[in-house]
C-alpha atoms as a PDB file:
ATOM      1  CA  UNK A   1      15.989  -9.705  10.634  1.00  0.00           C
ATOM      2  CA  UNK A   2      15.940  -9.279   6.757  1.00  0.00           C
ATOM      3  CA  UNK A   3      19.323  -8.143   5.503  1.00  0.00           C
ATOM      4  CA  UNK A   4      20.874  -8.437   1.985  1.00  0.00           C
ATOM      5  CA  UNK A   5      24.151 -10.736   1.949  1.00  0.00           C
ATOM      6  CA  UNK A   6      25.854  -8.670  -0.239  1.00  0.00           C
ATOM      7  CA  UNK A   7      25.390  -5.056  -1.578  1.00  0.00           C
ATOM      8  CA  UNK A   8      27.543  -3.204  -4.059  1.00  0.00           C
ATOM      9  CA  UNK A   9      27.887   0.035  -2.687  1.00  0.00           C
ATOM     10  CA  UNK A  10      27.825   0.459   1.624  1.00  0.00           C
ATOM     11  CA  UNK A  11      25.809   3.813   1.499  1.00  0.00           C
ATOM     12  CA  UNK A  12      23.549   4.627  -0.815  1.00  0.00           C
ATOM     13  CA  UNK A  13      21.750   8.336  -1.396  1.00  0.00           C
ATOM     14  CA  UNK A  14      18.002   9.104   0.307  1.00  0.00           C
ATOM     15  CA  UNK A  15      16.075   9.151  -3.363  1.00  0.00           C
ATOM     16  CA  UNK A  16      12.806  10.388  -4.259  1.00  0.00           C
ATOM     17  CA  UNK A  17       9.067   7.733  -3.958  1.00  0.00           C
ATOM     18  CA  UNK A  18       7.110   9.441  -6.025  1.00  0.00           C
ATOM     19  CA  UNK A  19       4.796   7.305  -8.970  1.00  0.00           C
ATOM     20  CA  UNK A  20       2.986   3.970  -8.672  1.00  0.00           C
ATOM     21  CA  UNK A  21       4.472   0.520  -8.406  1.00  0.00           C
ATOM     22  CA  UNK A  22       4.514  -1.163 -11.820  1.00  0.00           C
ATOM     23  CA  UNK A  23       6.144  -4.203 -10.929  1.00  0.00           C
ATOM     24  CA  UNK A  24       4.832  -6.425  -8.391  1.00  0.00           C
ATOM     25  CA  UNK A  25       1.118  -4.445  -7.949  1.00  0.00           C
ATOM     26  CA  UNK A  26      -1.050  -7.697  -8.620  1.00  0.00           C
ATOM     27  CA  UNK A  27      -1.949 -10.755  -6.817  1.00  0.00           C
ATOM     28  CA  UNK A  28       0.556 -13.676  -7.883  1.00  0.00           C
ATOM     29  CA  UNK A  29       0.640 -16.503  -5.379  1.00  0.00           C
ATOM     30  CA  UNK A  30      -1.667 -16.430  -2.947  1.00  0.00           C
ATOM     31  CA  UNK A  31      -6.057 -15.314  -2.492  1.00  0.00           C
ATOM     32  CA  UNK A  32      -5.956 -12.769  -0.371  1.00  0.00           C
ATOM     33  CA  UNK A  33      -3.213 -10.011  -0.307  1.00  0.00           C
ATOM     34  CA  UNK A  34      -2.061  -6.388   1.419  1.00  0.00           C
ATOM     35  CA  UNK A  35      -2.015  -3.835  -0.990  1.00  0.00           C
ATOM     36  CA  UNK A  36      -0.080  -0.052  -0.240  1.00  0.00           C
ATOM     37  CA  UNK A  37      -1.978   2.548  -0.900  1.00  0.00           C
ATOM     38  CA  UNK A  38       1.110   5.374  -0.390  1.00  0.00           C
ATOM     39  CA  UNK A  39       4.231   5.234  -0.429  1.00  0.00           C
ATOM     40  CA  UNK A  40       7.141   4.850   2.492  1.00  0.00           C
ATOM     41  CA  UNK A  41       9.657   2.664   3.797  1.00  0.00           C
ATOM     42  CA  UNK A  42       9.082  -0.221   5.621  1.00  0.00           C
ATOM     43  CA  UNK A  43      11.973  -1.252   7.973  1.00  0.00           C
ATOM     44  CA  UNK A  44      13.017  -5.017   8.242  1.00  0.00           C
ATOM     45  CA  UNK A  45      11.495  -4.717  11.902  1.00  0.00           C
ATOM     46  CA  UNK A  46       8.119  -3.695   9.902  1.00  0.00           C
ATOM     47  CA  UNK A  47       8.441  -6.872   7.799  1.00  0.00           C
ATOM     48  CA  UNK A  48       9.305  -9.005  10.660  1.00  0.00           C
ATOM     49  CA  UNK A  49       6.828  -7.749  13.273  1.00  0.00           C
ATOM     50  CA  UNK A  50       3.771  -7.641  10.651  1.00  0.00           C
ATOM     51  CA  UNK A  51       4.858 -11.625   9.137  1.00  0.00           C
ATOM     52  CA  UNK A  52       4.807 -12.377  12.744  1.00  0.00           C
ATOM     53  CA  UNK A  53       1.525 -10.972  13.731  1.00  0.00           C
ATOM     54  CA  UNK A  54      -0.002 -12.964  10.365  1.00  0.00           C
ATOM     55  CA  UNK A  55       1.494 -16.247  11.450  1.00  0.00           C
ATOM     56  CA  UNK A  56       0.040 -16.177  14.967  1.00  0.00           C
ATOM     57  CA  UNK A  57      -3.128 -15.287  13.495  1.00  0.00           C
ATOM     58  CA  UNK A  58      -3.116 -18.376  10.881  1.00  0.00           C
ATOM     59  CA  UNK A  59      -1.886 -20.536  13.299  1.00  0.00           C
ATOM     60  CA  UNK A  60       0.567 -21.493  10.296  1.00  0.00           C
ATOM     61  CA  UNK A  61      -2.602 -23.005   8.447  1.00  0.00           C
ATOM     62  CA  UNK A  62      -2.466 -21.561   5.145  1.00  0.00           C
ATOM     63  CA  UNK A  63       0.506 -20.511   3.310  1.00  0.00           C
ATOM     64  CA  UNK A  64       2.285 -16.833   3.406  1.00  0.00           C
ATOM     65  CA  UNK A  65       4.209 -14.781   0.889  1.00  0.00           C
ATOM     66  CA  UNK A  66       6.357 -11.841   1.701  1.00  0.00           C
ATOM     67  CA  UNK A  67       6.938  -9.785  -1.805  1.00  0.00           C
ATOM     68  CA  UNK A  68       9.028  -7.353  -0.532  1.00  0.00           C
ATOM     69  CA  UNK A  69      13.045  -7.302   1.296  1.00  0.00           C
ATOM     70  CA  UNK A  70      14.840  -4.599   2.589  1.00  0.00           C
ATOM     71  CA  UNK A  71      17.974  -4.005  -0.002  1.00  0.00           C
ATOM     72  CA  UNK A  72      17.893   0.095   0.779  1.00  0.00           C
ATOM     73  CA  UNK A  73      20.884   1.186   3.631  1.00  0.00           C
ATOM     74  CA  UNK A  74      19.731   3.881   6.164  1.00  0.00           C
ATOM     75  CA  UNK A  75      22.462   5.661   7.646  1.00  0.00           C
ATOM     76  CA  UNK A  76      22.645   7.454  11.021  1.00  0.00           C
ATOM     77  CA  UNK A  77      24.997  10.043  12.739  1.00  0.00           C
ATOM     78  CA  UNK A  78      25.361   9.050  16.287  1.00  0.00           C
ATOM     79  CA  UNK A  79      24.127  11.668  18.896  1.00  0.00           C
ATOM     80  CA  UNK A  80      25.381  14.587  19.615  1.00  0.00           C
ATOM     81  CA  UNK A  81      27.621  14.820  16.956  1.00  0.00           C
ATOM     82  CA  UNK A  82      28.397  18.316  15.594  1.00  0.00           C
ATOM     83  CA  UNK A  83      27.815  18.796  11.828  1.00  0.00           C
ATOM     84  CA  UNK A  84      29.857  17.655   8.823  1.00  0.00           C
ATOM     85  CA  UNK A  85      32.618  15.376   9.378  1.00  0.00           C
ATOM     86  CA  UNK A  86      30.705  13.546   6.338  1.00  0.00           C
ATOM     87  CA  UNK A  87      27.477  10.618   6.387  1.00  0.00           C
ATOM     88  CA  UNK A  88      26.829   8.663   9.356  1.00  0.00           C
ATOM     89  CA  UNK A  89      27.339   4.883   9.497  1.00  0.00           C
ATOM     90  CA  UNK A  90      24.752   2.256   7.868  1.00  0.00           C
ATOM     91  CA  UNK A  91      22.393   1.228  10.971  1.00  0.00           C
ATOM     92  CA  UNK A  92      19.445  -0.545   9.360  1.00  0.00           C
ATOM     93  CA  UNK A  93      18.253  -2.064   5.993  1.00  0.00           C
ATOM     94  CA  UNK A  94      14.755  -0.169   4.544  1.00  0.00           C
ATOM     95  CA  UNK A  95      12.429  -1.445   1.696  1.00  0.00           C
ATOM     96  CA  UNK A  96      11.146   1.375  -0.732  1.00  0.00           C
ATOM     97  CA  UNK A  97       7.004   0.589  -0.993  1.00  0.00           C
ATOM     98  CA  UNK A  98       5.398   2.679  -3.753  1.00  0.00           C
ATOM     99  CA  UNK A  99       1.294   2.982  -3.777  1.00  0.00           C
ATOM    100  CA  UNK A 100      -0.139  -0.382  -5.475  1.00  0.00           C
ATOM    101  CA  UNK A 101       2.812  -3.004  -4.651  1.00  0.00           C
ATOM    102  CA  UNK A 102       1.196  -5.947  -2.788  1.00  0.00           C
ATOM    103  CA  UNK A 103       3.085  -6.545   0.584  1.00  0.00           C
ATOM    104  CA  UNK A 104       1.971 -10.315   1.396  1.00  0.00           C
ATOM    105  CA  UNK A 105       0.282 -13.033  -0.089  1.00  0.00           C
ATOM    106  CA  UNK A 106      -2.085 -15.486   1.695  1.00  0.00           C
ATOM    107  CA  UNK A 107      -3.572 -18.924   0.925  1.00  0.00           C
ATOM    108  CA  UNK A 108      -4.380 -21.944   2.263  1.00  0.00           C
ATOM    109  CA  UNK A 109      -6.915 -20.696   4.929  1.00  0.00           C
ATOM    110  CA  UNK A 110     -10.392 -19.224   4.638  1.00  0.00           C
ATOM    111  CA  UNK A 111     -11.173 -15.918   3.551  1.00  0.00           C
ATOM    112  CA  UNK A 112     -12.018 -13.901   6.693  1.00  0.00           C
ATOM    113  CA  UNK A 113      -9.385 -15.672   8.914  1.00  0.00           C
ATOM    114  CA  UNK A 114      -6.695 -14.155   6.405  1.00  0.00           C
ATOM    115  CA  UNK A 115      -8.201 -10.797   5.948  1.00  0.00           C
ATOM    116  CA  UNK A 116      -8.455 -10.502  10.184  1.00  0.00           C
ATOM    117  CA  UNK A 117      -4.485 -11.425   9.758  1.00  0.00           C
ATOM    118  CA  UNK A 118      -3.836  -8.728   6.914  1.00  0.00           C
ATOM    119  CA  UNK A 119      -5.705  -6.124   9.211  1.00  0.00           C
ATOM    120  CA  UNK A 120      -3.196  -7.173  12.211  1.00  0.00           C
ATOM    121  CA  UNK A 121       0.215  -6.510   9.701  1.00  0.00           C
ATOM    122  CA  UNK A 122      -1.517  -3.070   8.496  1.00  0.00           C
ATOM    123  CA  UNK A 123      -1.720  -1.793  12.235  1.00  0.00           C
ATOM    124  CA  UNK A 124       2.407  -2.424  12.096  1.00  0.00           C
ATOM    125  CA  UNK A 125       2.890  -0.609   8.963  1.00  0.00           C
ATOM    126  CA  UNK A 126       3.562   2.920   8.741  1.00  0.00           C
ATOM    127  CA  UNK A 127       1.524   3.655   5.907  1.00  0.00           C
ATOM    128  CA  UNK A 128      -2.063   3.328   4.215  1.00  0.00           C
ATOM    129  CA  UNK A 129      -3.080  -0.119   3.108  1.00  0.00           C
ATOM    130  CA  UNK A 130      -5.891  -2.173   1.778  1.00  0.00           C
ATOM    131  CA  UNK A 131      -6.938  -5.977   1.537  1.00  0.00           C
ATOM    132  CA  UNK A 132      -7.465  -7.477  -2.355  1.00  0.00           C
ATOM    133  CA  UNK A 133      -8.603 -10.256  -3.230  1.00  0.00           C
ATOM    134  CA  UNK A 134      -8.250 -12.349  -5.964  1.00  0.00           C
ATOM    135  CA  UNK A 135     -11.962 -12.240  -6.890  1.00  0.00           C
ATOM    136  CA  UNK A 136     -11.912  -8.274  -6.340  1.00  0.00           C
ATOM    137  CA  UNK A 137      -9.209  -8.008  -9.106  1.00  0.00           C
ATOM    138  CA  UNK A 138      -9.828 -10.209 -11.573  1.00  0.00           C
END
């Protein structure tokens, strides 16, 4: 599971995902790419389970980028806990995905065989996505 090594501050407050990606919203490594069309947090179990589902697909042929890592702490209050008594403890690690920033890369392999992969990671995801390419963008 992706986790940061490191973090300055243990908890960290909910925020607002509102606006487009700027950084990281076009095709930089690979041909073929997943694209999110709204925004949401994707869990490091999200990452994992989707990278998996795009290596079995591949067969490991081609080459894979993942352009995003969970660095955001969610925190949880255990159950049936009455109110107050301050924020719960950090449970999991959450990456913030704004519409238009490019989830993972693909190379290496032929065109349909990595857009059948990209449609397999979008099933895990939790939000709206498309498949670019880099002849669709340029």
């Amino acid at each position: 599971m992706l986790s940061p090594k490191k973090v300055k501050f243990r908890k960290c407050f909910k925020g607002r995902m509102n606006g487009k990606a700027i950084r990281g919203s076009s095709i930089s490594f690979g041909d073929v790419a997943l694209k999110a069309v709204e925004c949401g947090k994707m869990s490091a179990r999200q990452i994992e389970a989707a990278r998996i589902a795009i290596n079995r697909k591949i067969k490991r042929g081609g080459q894979m980028w993942i352009r995003v890592f969970p660095a955001v702490p969610v925190t949880k209050k255990p159950a049936e806990t009455r109110m107050g008594k301050g924020k719960g403890s950090p449970e999991g690690w959450v990456a913030k995905i704004k519409p238009g920033k490019v989830l993972y890369e693909i190379s290496g392999v032929e065109e349909e065989l990595a857009i059948r992969a990209l449609q397999l990671a979008a099933a895990k995801l939790p939000f709206a996505t498309k498949i670019i390419t880099r002849s669709t963008t340029i």
